[in-house]
PDB file of N, CA and C in Angstrom:
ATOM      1  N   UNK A   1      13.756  13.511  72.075  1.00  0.00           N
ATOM      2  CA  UNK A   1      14.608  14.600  72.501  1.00  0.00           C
ATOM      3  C   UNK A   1      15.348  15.189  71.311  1.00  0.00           C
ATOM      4  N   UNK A   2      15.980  14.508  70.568  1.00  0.00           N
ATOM      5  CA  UNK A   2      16.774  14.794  69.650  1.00  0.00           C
ATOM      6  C   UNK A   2      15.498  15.582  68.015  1.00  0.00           C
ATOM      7  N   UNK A   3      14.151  14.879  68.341  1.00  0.00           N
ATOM      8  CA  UNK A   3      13.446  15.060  67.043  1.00  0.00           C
ATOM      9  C   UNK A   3      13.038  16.812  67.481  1.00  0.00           C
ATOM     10  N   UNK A   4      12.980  17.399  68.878  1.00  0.00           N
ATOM     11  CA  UNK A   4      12.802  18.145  69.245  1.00  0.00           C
ATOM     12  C   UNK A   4      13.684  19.237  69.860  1.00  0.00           C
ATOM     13  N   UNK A   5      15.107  18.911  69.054  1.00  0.00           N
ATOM     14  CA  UNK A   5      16.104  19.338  69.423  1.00  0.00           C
ATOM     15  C   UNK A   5      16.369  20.183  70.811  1.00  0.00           C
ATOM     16  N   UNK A   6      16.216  19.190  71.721  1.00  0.00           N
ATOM     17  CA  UNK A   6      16.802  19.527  73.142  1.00  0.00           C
ATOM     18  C   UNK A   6      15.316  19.911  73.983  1.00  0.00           C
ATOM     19  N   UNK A   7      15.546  20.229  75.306  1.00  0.00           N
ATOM     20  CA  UNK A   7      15.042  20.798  76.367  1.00  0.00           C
ATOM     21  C   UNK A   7      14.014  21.592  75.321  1.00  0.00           C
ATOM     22  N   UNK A   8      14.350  22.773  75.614  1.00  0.00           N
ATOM     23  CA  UNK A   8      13.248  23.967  74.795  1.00  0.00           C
ATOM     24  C   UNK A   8      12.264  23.414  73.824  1.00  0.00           C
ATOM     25  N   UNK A   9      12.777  22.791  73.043  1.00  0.00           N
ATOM     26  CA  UNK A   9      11.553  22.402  71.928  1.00  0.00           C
ATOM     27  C   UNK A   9      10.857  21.485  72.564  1.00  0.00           C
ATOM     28  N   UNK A  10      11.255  20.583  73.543  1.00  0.00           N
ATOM     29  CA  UNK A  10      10.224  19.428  74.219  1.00  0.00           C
ATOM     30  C   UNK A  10       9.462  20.333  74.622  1.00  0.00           C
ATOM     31  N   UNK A  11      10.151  21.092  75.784  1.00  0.00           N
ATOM     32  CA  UNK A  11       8.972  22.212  76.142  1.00  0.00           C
ATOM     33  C   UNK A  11       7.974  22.870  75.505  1.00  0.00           C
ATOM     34  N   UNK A  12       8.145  23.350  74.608  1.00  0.00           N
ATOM     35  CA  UNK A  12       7.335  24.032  73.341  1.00  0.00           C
ATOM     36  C   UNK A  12       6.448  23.201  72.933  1.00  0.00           C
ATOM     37  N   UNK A  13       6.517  21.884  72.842  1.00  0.00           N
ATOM     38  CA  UNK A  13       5.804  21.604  72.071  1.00  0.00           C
ATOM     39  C   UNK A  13       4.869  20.372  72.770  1.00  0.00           C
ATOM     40  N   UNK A  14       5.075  20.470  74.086  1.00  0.00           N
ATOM     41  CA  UNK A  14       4.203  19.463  75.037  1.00  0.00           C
ATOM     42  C   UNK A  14       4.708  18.148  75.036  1.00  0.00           C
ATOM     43  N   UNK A  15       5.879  17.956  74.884  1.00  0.00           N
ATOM     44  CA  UNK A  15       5.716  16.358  74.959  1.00  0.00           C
ATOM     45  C   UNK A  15       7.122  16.000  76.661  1.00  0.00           C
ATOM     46  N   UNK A  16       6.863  17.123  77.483  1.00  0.00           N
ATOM     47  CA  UNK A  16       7.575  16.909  78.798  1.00  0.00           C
ATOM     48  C   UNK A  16       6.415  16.448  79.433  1.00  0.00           C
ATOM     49  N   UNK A  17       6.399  15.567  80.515  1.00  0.00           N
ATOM     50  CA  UNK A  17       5.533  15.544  81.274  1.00  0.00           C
ATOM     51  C   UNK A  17       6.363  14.628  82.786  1.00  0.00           C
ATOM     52  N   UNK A  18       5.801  14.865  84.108  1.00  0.00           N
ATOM     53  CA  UNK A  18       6.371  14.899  85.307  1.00  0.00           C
ATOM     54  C   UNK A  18       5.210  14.096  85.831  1.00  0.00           C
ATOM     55  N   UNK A  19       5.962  12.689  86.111  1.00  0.00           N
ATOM     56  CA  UNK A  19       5.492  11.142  86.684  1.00  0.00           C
ATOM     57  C   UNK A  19       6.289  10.898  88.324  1.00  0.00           C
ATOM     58  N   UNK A  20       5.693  10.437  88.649  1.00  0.00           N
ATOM     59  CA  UNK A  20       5.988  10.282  89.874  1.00  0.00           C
ATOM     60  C   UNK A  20       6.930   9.179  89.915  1.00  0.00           C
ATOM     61  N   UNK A  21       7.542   7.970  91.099  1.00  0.00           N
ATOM     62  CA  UNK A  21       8.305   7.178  91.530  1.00  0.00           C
ATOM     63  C   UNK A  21       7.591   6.307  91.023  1.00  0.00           C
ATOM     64  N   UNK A  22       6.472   5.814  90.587  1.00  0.00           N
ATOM     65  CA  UNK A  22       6.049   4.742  89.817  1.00  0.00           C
ATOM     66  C   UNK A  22       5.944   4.365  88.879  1.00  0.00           C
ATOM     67  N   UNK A  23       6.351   5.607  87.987  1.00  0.00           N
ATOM     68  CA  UNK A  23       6.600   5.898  86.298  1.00  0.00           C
ATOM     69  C   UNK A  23       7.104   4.217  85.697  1.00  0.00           C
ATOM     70  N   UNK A  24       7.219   3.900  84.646  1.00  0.00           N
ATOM     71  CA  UNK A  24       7.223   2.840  83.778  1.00  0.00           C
ATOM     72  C   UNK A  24       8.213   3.692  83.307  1.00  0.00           C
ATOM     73  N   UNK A  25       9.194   3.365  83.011  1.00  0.00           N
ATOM     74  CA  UNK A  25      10.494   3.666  82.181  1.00  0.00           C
ATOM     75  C   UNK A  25      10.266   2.557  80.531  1.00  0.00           C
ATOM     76  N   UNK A  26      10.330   3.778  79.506  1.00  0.00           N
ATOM     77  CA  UNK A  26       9.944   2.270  78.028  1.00  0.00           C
ATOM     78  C   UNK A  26      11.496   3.011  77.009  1.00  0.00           C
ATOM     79  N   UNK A  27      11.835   2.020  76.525  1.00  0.00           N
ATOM     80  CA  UNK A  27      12.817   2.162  75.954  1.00  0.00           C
ATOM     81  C   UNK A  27      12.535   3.378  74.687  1.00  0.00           C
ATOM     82  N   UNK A  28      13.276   4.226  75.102  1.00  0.00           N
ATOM     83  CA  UNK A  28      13.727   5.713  74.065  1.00  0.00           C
ATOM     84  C   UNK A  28      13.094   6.922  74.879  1.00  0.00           C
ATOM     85  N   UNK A  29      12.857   6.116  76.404  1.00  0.00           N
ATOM     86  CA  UNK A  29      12.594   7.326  77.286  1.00  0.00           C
ATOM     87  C   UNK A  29      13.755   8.335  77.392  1.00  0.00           C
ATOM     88  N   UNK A  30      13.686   9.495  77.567  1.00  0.00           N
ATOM     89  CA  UNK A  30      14.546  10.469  78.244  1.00  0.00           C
ATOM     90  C   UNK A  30      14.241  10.847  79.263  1.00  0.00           C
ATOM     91  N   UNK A  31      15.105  10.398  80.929  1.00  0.00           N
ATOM     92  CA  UNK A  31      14.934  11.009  82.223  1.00  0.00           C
ATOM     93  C   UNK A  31      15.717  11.772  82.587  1.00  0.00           C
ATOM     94  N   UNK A  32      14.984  12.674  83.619  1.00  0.00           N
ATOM     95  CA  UNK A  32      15.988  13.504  84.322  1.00  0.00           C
ATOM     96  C   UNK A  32      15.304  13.402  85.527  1.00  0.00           C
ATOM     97  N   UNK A  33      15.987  13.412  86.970  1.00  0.00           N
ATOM     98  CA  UNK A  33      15.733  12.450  87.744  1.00  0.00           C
ATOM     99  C   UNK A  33      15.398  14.224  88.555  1.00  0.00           C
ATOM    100  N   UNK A  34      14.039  14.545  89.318  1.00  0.00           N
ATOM    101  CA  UNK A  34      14.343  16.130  90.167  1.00  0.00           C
ATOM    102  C   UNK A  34      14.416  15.123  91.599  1.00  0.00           C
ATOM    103  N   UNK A  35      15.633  15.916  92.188  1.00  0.00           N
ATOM    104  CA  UNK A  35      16.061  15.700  93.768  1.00  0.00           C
ATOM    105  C   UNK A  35      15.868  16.796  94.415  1.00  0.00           C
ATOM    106  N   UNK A  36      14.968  16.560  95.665  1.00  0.00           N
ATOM    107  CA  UNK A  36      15.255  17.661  96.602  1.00  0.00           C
ATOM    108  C   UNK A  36      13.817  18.741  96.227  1.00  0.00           C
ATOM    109  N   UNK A  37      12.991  18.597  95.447  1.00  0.00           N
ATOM    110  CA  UNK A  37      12.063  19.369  95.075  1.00  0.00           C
ATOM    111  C   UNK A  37      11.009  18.692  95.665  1.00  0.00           C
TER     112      UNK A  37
END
């Protein structure tokens, strides 16, 4: 997150990706949890 300074550059540069409730959480993950979607 930080090497990609924030939101936008993750975006930009492919490294967001959207896992379901079974996801593996590994240490230096960054979550953001979507509710209601």
């Amino acid at each position: 997150f930080v090497k990609y300074n924030g939101w936008a550059g993750v975006k930009e540069n492919g490294a967001l990706r959207l896992e379901g409730k079974e996801a593996i959480i590994h240490d230096g993950d960054v979550c953001m949890w979507k509710i209601g979607g």
